[in-house]
Protein backbone atom coordinates (compact mmCIF):
# COMPACT_ATOMS: atom_id res chain seq x y z
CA UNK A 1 -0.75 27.37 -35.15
CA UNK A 2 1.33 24.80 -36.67
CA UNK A 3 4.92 25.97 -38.11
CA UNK A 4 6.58 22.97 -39.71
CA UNK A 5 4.60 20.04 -41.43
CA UNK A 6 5.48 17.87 -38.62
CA UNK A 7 3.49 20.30 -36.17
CA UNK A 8 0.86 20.15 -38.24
CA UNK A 9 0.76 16.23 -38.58
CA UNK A 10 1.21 15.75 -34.71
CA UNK A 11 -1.61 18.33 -34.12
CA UNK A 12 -3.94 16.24 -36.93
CA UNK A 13 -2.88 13.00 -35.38
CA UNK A 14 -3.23 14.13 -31.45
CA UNK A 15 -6.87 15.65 -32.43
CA UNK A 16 -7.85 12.18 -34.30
CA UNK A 17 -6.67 10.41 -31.11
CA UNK A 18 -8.45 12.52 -28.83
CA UNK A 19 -11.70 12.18 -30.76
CA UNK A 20 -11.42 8.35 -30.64
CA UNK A 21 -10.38 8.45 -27.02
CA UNK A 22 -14.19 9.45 -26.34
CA UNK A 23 -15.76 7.01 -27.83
CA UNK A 24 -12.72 4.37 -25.79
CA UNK A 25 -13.80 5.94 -22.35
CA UNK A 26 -17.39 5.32 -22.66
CA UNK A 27 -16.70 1.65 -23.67
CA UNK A 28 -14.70 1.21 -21.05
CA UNK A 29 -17.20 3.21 -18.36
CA UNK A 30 -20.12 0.88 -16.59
CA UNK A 31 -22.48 3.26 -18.22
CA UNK A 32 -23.60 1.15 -21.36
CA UNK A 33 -23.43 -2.78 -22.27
CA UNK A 34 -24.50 -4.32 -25.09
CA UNK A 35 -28.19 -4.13 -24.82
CA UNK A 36 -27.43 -0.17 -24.33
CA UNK A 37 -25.11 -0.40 -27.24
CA UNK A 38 -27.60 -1.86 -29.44
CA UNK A 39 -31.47 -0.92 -28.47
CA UNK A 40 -32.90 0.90 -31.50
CA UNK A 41 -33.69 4.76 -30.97
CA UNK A 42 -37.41 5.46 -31.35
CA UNK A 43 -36.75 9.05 -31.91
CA UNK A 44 -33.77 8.50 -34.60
CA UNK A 45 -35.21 6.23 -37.00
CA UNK A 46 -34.11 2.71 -35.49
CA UNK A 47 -30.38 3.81 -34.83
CA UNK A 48 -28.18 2.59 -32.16
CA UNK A 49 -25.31 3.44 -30.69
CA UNK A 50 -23.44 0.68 -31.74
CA UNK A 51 -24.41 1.46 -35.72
CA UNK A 52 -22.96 4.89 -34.64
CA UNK A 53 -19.70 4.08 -33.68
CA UNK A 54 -19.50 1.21 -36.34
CA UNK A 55 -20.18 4.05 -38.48
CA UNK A 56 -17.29 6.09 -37.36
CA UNK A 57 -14.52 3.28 -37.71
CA UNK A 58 -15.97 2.24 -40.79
CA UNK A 59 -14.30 5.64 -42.48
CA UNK A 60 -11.23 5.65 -40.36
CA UNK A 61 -10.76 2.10 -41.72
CA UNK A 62 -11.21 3.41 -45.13
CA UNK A 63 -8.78 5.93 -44.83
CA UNK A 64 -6.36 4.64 -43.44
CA UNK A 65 -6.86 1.37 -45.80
CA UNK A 66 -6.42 3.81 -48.61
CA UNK A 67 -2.91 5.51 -47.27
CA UNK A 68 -1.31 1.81 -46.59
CA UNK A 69 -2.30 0.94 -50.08
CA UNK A 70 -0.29 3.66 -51.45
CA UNK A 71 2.98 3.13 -49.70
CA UNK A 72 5.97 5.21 -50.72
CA UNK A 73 3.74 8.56 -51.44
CA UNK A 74 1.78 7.41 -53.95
CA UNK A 75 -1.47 9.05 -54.28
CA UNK A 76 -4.58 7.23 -52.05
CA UNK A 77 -8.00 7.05 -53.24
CA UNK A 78 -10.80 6.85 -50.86
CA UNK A 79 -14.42 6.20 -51.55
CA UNK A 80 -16.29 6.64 -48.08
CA UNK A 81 -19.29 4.78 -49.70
CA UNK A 82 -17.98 1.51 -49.75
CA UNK A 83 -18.50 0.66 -46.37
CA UNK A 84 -18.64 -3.34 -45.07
CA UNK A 85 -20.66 -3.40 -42.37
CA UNK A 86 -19.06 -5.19 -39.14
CA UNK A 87 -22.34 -6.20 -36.43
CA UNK A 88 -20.16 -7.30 -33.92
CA UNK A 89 -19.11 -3.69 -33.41
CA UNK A 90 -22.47 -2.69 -33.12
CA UNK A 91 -23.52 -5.04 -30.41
CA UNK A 92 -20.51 -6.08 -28.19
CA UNK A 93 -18.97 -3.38 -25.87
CA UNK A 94 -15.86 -5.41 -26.07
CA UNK A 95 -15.68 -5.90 -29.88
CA UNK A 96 -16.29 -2.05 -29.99
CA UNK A 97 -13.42 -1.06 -27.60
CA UNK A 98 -10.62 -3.80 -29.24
CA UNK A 99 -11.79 -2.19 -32.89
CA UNK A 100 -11.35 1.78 -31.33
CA UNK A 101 -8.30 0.82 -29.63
CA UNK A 102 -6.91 -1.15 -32.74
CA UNK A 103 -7.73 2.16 -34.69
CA UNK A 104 -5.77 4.33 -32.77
CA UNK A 105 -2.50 2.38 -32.92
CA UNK A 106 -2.83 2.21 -36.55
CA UNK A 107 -3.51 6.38 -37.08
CA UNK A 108 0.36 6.41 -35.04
CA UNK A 109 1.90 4.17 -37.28
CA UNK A 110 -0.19 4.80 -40.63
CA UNK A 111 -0.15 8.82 -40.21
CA UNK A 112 3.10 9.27 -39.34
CA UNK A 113 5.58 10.30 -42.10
CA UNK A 114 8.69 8.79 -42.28
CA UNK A 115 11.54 10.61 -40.53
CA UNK A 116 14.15 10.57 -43.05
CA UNK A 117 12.35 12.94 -45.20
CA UNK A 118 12.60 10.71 -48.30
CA UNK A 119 8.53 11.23 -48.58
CA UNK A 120 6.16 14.15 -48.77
CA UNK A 121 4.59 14.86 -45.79
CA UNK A 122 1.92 12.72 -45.15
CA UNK A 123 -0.52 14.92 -44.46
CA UNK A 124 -0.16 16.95 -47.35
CA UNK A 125 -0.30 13.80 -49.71
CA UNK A 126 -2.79 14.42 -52.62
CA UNK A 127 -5.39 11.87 -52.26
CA UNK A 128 -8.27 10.74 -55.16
CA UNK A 129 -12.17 11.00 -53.29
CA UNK A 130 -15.01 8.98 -55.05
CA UNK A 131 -18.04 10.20 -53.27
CA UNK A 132 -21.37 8.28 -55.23
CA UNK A 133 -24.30 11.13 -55.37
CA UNK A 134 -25.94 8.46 -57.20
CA UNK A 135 -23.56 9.79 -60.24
CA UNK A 136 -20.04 8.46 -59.26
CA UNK A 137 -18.03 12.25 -58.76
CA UNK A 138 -14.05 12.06 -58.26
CA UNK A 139 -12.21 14.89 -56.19
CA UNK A 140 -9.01 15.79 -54.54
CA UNK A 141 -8.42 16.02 -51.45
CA UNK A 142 -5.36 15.48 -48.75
CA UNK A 143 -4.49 13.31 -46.43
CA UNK A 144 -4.57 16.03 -43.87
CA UNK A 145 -7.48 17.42 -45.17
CA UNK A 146 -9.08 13.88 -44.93
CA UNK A 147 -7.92 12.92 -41.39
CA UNK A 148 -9.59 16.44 -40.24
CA UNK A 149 -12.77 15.41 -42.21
CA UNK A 150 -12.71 12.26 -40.35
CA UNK A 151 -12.37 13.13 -37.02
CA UNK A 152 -15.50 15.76 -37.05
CA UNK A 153 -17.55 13.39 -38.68
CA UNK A 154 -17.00 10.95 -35.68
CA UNK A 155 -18.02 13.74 -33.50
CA UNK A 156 -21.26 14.21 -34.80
CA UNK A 157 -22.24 10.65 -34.79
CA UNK A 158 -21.64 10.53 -31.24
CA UNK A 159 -23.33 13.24 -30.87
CA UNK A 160 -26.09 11.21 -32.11
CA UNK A 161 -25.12 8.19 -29.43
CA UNK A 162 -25.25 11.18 -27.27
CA UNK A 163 -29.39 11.57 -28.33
CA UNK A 164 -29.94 7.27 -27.79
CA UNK A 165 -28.35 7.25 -24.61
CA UNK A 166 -30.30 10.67 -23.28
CA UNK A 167 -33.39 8.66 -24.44
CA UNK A 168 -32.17 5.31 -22.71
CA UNK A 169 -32.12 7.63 -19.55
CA UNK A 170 -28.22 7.27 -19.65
CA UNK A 171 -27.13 10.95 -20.42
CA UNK A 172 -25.98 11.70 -16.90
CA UNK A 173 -23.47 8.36 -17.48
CA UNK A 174 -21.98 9.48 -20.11
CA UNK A 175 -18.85 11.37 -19.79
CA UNK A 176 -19.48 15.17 -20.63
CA UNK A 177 -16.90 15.47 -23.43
CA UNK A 178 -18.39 12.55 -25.39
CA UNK A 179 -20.24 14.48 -28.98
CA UNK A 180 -18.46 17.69 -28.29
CA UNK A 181 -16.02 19.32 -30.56
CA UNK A 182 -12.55 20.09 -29.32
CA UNK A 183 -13.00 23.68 -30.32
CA UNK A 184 -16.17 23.55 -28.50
CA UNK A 185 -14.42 22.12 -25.19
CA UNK A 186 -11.64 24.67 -25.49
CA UNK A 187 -13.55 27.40 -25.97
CA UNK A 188 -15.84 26.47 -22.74
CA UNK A 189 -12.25 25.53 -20.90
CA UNK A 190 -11.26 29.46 -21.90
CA UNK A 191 -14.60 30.58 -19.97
CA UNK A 192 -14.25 29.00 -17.40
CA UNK A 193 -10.62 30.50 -16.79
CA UNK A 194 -11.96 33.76 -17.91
């Protein structure tokens, strides 16, 4: 476990990273393109790939949006539902990998709390949530909190990219850590050593 905030915040950042790195190595395999990325599921109600992964930057854009826009501590406020759809991450490979790559660099520098110590850690930062149910609901969350929330969301949408490319008869392509928790893939690296 975590002893110091700054343990804590390198664990939160190293686990977001990690999650994202997925999604980077099968964009940069030869397993899909972008007729892979976006040919509609017939078993998941017209999805794609690509929509999944757009789906998954779309609220690490948000959040991380939210943090820069309350510089100096200030208290962020997120609202997951106001998504702006961007196609060409859907259907270009390349567009996909820049935008996942792009997102990475800015969790190191966005996440990380200042070193002087002039600033609460950033991962225990209060944010503001605004979550539409259709009734607009406000909550409060953290920054940690929020990052964590994040990062297992983007595993079960690839998960679902998982489900498309099994149906596109590209499962076997697809790197076997892609859609799979990190406490999942430790706890099957502990059974293996067991």
């Amino acid at each position: 476990s975590a002893d110091t905030p700054s343990e804590a915040e390198e664990s939160m950042i190293s686990c977001a990273l990690q999650i994202l790195a997925q999604a980077i190595e099968l964009l940069r395999s030869s397993a899909i393109g972008d007729e892979e990325l976006s040919t509609p599921s017939q078993g998941a109600s017209g999805a794609t790939v690509g929509k999944h992964l757009r789906h998954v930057l779309d609220h690490y854009r948000l959040l991380l949006d939210s943090v820069e826009a309350a510089p100096n501590g200030g208290q962020p406020f997120i609202d997951y539902d106001r998504r702006v759809r961007s196609v060409p991450i859907e259907t270009s490979v390349q567009s996909a990998l820049q935008e996942f790559e792009y997102t990475q660099r800015r969790i190191r520098s966005v996440l990380a709390t200042p070193a002087d110590g002039s600033v609460t850690p950033t991962m225990e930062r209060v944010v503001t949530l605004q979550a539409t149910t259709p009734i607009i609901q406000e909550f409060k969350s953290t920054i940690g909190r929020e990052v964590w929330h994040v990062a297992l969301h983007s595993i079960h949408h690839f998960a679902l990219a998982r489900v498309i490319l099994n149906e596109l008869g590209l499962g076997d392509a697809v790197g076997k850590e892609f859609g799979v928790a990190p406490s999942t893939l430790a706890l099957r690296q502990w059974a293996r050593e067991s």
